[in-house]
PDB file of N, CA and C in Angstrom:
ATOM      1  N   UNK A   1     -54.904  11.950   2.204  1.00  0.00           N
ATOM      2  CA  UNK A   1     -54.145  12.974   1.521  1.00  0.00           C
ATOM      3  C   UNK A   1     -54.367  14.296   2.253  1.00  0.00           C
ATOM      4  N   UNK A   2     -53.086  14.700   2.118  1.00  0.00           N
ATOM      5  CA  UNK A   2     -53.153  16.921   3.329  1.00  0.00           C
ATOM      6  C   UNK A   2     -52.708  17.509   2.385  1.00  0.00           C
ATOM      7  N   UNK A   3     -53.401  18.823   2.630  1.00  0.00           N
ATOM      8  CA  UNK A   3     -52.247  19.400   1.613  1.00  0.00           C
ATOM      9  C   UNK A   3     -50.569  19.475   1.908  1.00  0.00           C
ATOM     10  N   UNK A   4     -50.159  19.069   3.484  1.00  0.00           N
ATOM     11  CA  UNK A   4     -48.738  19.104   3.401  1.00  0.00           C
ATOM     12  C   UNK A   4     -48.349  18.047   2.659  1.00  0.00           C
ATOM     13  N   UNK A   5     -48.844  16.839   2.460  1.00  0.00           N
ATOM     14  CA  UNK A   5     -48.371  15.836   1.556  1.00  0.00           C
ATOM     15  C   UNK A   5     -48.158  16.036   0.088  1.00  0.00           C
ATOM     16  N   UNK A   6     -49.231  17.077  -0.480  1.00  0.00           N
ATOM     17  CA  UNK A   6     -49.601  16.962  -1.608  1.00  0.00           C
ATOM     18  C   UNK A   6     -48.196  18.698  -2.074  1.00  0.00           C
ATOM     19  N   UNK A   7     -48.052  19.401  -0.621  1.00  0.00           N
ATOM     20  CA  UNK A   7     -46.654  20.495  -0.957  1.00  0.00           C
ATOM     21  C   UNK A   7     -45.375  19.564  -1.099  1.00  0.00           C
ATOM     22  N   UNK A   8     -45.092  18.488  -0.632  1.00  0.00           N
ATOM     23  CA  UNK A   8     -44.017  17.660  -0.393  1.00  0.00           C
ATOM     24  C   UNK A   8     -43.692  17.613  -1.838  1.00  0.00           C
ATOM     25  N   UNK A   9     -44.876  16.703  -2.097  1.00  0.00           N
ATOM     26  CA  UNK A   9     -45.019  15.812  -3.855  1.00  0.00           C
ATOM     27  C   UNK A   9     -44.861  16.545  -4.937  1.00  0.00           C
ATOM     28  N   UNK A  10     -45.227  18.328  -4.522  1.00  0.00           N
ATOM     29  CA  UNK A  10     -45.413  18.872  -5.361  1.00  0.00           C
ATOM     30  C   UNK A  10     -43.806  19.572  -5.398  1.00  0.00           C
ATOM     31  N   UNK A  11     -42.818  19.560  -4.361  1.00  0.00           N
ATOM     32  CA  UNK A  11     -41.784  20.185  -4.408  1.00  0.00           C
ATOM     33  C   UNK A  11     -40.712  19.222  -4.959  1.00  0.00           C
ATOM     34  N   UNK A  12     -40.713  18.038  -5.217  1.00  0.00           N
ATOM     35  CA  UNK A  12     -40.555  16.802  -5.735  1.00  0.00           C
ATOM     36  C   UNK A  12     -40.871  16.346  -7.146  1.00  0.00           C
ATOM     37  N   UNK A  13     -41.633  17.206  -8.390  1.00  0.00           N
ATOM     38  CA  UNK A  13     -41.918  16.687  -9.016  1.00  0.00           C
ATOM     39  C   UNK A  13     -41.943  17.440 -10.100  1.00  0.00           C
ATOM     40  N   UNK A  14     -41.787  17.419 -11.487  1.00  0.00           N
ATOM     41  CA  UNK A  14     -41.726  18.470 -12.358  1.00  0.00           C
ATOM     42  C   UNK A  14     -43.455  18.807 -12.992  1.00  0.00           C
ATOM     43  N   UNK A  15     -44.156  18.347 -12.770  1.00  0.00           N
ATOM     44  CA  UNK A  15     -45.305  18.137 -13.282  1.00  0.00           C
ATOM     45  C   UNK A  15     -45.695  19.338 -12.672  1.00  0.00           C
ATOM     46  N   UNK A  16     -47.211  20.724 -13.454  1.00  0.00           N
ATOM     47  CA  UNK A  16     -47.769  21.390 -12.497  1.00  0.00           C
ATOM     48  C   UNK A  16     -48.676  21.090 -11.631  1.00  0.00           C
ATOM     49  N   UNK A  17     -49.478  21.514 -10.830  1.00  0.00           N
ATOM     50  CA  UNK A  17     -50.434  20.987  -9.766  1.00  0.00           C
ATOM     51  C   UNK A  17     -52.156  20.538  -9.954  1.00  0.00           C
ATOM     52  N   UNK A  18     -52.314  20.987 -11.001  1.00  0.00           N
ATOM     53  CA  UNK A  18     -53.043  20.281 -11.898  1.00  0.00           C
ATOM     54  C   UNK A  18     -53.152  19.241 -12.109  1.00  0.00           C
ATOM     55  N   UNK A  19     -51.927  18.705 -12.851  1.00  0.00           N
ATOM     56  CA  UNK A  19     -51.773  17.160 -13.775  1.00  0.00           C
ATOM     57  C   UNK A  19     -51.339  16.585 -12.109  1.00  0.00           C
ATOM     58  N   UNK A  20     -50.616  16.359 -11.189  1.00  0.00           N
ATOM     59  CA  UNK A  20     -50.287  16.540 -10.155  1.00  0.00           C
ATOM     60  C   UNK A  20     -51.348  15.683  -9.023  1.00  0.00           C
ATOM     61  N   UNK A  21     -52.577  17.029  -9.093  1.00  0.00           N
ATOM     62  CA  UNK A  21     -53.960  16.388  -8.476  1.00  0.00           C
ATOM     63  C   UNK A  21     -54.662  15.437  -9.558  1.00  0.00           C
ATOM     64  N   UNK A  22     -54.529  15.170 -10.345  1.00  0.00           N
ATOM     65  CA  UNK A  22     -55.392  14.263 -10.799  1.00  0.00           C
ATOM     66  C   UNK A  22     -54.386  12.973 -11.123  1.00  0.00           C
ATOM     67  N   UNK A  23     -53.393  12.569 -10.782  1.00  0.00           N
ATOM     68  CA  UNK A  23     -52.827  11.480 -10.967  1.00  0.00           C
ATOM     69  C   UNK A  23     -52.596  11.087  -9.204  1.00  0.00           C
ATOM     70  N   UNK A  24     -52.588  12.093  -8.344  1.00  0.00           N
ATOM     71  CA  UNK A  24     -52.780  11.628  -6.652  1.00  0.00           C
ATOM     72  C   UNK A  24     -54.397  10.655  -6.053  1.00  0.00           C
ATOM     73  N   UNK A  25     -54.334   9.528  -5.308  1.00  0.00           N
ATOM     74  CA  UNK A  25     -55.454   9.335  -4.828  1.00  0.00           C
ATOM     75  C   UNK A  25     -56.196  10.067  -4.118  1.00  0.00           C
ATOM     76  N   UNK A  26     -57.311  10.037  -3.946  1.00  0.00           N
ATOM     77  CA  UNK A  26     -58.361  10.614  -2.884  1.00  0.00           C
ATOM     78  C   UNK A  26     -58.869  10.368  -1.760  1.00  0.00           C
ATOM     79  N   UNK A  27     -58.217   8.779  -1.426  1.00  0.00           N
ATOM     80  CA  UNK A  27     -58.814   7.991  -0.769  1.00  0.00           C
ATOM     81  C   UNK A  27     -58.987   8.234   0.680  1.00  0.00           C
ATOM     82  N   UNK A  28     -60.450   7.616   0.926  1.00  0.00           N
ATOM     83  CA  UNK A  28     -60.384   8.567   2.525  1.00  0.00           C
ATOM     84  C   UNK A  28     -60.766   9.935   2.396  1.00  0.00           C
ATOM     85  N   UNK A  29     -61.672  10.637   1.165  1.00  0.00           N
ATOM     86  CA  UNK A  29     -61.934  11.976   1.228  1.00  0.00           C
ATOM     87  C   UNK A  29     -63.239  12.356   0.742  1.00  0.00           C
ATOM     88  N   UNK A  30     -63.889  12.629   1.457  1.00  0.00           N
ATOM     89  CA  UNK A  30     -65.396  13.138   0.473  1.00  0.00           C
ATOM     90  C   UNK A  30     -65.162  13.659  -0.775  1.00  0.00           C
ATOM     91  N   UNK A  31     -66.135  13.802  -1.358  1.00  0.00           N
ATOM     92  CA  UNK A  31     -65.883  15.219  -2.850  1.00  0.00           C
ATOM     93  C   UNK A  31     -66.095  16.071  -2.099  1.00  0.00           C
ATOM     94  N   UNK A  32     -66.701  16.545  -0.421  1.00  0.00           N
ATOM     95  CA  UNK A  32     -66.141  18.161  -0.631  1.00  0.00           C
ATOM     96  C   UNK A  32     -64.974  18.440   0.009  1.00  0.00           C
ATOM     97  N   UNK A  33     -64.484  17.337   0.311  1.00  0.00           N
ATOM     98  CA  UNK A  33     -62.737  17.690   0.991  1.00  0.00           C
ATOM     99  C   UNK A  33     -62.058  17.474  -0.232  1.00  0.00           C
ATOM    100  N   UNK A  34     -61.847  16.369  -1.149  1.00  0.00           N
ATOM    101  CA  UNK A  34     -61.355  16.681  -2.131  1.00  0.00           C
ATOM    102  C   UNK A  34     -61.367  17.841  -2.613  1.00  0.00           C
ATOM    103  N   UNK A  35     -62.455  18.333  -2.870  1.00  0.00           N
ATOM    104  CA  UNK A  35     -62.380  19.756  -3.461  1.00  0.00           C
ATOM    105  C   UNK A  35     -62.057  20.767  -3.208  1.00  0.00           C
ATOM    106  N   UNK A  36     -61.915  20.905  -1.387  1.00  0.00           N
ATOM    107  CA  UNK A  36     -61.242  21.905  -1.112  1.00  0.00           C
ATOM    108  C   UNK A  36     -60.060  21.793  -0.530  1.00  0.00           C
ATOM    109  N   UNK A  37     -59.153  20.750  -0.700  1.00  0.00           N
ATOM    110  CA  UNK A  37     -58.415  20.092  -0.801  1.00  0.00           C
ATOM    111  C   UNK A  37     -57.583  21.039  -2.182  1.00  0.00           C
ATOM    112  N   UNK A  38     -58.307  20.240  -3.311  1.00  0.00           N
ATOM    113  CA  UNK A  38     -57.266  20.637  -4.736  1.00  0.00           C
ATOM    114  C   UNK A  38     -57.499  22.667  -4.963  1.00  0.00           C
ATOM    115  N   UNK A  39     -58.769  22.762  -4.337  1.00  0.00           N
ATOM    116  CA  UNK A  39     -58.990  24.646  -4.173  1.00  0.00           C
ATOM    117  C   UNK A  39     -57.455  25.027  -3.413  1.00  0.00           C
ATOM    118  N   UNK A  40     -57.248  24.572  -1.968  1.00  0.00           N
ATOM    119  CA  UNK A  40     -55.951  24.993  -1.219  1.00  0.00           C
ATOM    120  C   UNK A  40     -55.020  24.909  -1.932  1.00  0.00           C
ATOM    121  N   UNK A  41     -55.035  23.498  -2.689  1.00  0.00           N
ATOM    122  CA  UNK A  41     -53.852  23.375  -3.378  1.00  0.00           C
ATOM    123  C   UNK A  41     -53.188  24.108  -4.482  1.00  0.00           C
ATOM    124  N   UNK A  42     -54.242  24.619  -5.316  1.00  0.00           N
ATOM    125  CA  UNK A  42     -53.773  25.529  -6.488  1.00  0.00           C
ATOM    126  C   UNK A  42     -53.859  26.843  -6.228  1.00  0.00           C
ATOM    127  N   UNK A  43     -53.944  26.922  -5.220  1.00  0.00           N
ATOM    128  CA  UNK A  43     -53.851  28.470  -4.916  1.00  0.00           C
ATOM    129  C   UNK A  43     -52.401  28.552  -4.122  1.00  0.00           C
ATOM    130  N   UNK A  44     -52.569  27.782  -3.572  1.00  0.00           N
ATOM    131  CA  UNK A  44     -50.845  27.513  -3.016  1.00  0.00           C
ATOM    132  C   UNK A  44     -49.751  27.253  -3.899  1.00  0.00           C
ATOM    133  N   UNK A  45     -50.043  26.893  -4.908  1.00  0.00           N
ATOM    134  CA  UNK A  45     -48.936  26.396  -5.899  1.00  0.00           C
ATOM    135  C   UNK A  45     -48.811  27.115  -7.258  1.00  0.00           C
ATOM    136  N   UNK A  46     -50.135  27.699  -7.467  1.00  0.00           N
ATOM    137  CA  UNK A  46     -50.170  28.635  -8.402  1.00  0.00           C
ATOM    138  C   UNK A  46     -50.594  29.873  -8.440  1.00  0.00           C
ATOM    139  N   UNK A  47     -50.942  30.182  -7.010  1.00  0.00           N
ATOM    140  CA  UNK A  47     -51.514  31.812  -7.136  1.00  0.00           C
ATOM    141  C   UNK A  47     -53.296  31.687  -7.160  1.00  0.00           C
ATOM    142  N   UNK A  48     -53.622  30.919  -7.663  1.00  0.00           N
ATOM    143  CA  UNK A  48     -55.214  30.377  -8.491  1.00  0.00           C
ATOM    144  C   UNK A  48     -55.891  30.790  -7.609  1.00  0.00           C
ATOM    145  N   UNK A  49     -57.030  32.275  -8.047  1.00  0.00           N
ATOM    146  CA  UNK A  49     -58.023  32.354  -6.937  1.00  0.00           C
ATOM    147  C   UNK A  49     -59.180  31.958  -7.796  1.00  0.00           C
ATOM    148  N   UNK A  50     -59.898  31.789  -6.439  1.00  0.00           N
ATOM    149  CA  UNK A  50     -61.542  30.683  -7.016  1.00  0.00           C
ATOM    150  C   UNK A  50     -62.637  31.575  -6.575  1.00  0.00           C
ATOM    151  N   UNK A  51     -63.810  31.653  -6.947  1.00  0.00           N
ATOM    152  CA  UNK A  51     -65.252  32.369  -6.662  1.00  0.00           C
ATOM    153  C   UNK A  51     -66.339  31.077  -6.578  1.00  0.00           C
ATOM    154  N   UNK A  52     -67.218  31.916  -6.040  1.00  0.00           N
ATOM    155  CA  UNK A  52     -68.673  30.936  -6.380  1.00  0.00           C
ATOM    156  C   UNK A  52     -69.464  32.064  -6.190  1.00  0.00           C
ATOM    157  N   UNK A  53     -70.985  31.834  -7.078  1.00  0.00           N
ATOM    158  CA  UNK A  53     -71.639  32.570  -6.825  1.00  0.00           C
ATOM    159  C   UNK A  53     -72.662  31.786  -6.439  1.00  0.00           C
ATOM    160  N   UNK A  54     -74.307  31.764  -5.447  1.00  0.00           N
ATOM    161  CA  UNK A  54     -74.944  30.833  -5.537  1.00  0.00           C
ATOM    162  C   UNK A  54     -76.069  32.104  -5.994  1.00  0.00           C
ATOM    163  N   UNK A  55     -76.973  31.439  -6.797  1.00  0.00           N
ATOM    164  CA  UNK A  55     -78.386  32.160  -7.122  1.00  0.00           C
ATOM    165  C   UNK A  55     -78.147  33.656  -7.610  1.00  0.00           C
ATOM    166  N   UNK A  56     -77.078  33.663  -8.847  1.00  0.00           N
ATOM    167  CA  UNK A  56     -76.356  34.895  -9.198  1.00  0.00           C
ATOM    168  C   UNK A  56     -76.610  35.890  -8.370  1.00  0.00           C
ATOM    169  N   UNK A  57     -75.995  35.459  -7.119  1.00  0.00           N
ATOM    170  CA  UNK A  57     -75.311  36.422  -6.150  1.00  0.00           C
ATOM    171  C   UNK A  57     -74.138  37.089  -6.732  1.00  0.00           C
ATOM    172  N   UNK A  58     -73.654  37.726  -5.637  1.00  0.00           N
ATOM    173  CA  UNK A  58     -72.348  38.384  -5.596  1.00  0.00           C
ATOM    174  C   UNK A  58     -71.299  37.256  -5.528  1.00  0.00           C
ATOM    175  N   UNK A  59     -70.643  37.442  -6.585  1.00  0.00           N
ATOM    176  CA  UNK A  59     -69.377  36.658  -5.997  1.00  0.00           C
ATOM    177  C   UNK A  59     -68.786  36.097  -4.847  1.00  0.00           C
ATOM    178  N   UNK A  60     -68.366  35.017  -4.598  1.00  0.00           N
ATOM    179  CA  UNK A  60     -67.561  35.394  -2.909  1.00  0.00           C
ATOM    180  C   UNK A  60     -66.514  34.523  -3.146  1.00  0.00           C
ATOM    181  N   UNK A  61     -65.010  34.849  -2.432  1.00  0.00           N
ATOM    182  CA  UNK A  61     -63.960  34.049  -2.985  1.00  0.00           C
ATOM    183  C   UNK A  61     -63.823  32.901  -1.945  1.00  0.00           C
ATOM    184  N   UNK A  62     -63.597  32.329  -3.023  1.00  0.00           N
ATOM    185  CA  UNK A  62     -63.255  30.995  -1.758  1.00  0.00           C
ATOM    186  C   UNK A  62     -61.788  30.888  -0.880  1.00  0.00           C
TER     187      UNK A  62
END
């Protein structure tokens, strides 16, 4: 799975990108490509910005 596959599916489908990623396989993807995988994806499709903080640091966006 790319995210160009997952813009294709998503321009194709009435569902939002949410319900979207969790009915798509993973296969072939670690959990941390998955994850930054569905991060690209909802930010691409919805605007969605993401943070992490580690060891209540400062924020940093992903």
């Amino acid at each position: 799975m790319t995210l160009e596959k997952l813009k294709e599916e998503y321009r194709d489908s009435d569902v939002c990108m949410g319900e979207m990623l969790l009915s798509m396989p993973a296969d072939g993807l670690s959990i941390e490509e998955a994850f930054e995988l569905a991060i690209a994806a909802k930010k691409w499709a919805d605007g969605d910005r993401f943070y992490r903080s580690i060891n209540d640091g400062e924020p940093e966006e992903l």
